[in-house]
N, C-alpha and C. Protein backbone atom coordinates (compact mmCIF):
# COMPACT_ATOMS: atom_id res chain seq x y z
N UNK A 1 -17.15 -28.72 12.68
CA UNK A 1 -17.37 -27.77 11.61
C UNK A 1 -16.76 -26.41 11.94
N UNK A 2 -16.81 -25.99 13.02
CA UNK A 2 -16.60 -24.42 13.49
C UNK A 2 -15.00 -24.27 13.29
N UNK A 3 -14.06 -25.35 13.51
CA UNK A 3 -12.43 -25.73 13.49
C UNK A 3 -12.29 -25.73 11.94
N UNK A 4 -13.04 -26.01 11.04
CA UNK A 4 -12.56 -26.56 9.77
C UNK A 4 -12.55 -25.51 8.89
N UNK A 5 -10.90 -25.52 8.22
CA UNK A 5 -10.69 -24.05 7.39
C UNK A 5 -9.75 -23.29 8.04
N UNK A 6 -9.43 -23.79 9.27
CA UNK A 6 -8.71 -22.90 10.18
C UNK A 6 -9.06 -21.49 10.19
N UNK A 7 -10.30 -21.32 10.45
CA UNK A 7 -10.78 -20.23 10.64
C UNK A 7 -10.93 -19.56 12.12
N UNK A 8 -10.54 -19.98 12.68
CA UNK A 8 -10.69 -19.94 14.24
C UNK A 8 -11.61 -20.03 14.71
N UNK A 9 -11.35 -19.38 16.14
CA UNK A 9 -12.67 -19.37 17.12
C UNK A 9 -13.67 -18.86 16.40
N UNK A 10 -15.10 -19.18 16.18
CA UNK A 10 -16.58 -19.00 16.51
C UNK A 10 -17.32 -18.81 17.21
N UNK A 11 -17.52 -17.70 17.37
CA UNK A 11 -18.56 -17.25 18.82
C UNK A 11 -19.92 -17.24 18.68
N UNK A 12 -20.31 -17.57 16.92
CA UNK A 12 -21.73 -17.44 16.55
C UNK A 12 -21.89 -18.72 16.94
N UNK A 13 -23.30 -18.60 17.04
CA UNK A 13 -24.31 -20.15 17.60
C UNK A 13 -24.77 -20.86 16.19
N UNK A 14 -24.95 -21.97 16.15
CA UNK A 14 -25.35 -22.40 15.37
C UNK A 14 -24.62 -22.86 13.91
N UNK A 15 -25.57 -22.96 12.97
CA UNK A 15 -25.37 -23.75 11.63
C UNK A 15 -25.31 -22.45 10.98
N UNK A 16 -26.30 -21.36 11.02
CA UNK A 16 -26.18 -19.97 10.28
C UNK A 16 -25.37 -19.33 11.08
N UNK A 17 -24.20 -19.28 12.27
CA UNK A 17 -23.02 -18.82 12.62
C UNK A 17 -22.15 -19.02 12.14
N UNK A 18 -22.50 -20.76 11.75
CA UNK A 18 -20.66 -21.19 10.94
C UNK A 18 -21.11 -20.42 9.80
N UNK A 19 -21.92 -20.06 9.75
CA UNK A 19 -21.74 -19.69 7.96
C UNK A 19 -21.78 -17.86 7.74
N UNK A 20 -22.30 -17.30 8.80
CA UNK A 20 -21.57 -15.74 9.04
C UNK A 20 -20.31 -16.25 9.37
N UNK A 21 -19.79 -16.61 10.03
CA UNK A 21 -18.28 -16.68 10.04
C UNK A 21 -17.44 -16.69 8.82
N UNK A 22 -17.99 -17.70 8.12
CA UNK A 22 -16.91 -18.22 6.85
C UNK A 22 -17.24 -17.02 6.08
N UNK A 23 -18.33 -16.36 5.51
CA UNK A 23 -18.16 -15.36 4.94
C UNK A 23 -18.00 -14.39 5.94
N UNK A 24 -17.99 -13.67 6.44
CA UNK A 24 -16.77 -12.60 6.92
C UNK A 24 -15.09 -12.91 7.27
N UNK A 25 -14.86 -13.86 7.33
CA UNK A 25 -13.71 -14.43 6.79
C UNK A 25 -12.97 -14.06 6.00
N UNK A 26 -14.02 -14.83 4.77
CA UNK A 26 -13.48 -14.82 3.76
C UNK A 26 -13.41 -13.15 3.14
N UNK A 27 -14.56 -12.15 3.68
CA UNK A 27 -14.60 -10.88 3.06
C UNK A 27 -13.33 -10.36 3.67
N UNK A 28 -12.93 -10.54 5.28
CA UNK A 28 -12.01 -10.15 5.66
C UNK A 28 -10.29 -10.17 4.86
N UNK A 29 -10.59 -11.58 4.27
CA UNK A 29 -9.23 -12.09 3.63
C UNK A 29 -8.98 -11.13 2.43
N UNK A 30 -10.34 -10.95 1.77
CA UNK A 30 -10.27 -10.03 0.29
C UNK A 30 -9.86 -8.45 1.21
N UNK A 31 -10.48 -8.35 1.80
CA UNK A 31 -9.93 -6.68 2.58
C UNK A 31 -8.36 -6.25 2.60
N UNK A 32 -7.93 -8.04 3.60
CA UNK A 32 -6.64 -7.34 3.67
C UNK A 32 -5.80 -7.39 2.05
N UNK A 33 -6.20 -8.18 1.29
CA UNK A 33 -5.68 -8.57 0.07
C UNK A 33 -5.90 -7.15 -0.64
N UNK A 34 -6.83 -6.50 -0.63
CA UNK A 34 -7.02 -4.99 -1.51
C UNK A 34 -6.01 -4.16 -1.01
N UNK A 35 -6.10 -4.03 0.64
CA UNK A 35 -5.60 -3.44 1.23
C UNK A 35 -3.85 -3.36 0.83
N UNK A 36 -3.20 -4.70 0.80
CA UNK A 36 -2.14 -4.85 0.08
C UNK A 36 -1.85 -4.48 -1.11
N UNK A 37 -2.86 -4.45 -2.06
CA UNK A 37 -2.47 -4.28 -3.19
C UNK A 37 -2.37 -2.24 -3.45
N UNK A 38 -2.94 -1.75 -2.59
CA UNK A 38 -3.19 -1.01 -1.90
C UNK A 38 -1.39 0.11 -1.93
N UNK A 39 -1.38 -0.77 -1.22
CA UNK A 39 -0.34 0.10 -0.13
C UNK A 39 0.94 -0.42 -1.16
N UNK A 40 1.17 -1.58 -1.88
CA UNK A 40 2.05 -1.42 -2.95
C UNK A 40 1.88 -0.19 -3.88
N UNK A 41 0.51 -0.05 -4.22
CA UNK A 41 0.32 0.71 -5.70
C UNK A 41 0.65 2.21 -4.90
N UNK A 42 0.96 2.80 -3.53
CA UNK A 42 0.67 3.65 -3.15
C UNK A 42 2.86 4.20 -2.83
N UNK A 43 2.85 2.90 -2.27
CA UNK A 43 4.87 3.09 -2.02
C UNK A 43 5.70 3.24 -3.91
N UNK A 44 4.55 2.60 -5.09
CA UNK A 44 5.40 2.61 -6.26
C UNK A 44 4.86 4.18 -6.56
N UNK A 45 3.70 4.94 -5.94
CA UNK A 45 3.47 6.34 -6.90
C UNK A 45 4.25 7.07 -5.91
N UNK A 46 4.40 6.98 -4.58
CA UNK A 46 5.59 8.05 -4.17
C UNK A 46 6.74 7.91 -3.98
N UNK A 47 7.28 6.55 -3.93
CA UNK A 47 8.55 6.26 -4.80
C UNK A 47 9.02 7.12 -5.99
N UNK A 48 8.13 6.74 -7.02
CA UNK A 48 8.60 7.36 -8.12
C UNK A 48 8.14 9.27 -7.99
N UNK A 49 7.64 9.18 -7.43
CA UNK A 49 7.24 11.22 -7.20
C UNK A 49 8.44 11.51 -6.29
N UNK A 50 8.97 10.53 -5.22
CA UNK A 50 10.54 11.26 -4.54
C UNK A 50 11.25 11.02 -5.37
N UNK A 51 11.36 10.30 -6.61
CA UNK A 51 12.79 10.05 -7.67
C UNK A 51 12.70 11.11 -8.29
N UNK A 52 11.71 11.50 -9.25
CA UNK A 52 11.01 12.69 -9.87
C UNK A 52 11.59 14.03 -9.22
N UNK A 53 11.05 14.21 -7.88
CA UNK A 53 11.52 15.67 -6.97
C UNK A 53 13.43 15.38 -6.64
N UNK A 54 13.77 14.29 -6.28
CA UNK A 54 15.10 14.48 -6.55
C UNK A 54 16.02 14.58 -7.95
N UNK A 55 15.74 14.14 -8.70
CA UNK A 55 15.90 14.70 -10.23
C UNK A 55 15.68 15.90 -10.45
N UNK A 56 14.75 16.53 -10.38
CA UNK A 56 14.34 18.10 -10.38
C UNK A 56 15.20 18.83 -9.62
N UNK A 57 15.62 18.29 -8.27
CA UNK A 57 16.78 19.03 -7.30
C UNK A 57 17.95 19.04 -8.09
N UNK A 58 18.21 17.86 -8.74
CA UNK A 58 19.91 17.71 -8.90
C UNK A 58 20.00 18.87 -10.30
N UNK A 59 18.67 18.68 -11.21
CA UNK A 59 18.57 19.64 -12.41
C UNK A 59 19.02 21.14 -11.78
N UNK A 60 18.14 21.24 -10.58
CA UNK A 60 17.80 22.71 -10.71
C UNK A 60 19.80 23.11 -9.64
N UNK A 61 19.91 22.45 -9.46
CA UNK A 61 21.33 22.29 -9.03
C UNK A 61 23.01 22.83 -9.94
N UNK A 62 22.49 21.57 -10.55
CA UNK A 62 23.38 22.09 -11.93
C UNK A 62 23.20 23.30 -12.57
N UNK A 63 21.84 23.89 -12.53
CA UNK A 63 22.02 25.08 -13.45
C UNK A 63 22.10 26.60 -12.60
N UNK A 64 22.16 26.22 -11.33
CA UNK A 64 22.77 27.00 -10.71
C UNK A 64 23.95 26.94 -10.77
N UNK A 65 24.80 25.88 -10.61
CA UNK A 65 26.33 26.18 -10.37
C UNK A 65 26.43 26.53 -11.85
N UNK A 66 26.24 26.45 -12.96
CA UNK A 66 25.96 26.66 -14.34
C UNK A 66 26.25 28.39 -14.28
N UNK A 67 25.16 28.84 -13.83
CA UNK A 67 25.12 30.40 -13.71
C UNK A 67 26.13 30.92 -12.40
N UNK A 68 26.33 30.53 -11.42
CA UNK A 68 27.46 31.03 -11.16
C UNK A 68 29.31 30.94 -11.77
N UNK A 69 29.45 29.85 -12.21
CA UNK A 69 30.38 29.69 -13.12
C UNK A 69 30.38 31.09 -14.20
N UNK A 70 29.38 30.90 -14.70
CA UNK A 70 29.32 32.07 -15.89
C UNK A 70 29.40 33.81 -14.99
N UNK A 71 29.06 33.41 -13.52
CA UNK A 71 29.34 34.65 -13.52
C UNK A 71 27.98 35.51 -13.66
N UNK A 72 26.75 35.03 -14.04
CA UNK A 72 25.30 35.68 -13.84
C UNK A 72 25.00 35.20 -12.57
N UNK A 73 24.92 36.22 -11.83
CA UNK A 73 24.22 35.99 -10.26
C UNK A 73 22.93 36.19 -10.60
């Protein structure tokens, strides 16, 4: 029983060990799974906030060379 699930080693004793095991396991599995979903939702909001701040650079770029062209320092 303690092997089955490929859950690994079991260090708890007993019939109520295999079964703290399998659920912290399994809570463990949902952890890292949030955790992932996580750290995607976190690389797509500052992804798009460095696209955002480089857009704003290249804007504020252009309208500088804009005003020096014209000659307003």
């Amino acid at each position: 029983m303690k092997a089955d699930g490929l859950l690994g080693r079991n260090f708890l004793k007993g019939m109520a060990g295999d079964a703290i095991n399998a659920i912290l396991c399994g809570a463990g599995h949902n952890l890292w799974k949030i955790l992932a979903r996580l750290r995607a939702l976190l690389y797509m909001l500052t992804g798009n906030a460095w696209e955002a701040l480089q857009a704003l650079c290249r804007h504020l770029e252009v309208l500088r060379l804009d005003r020096e062209a014209s000659g307003a320092l």
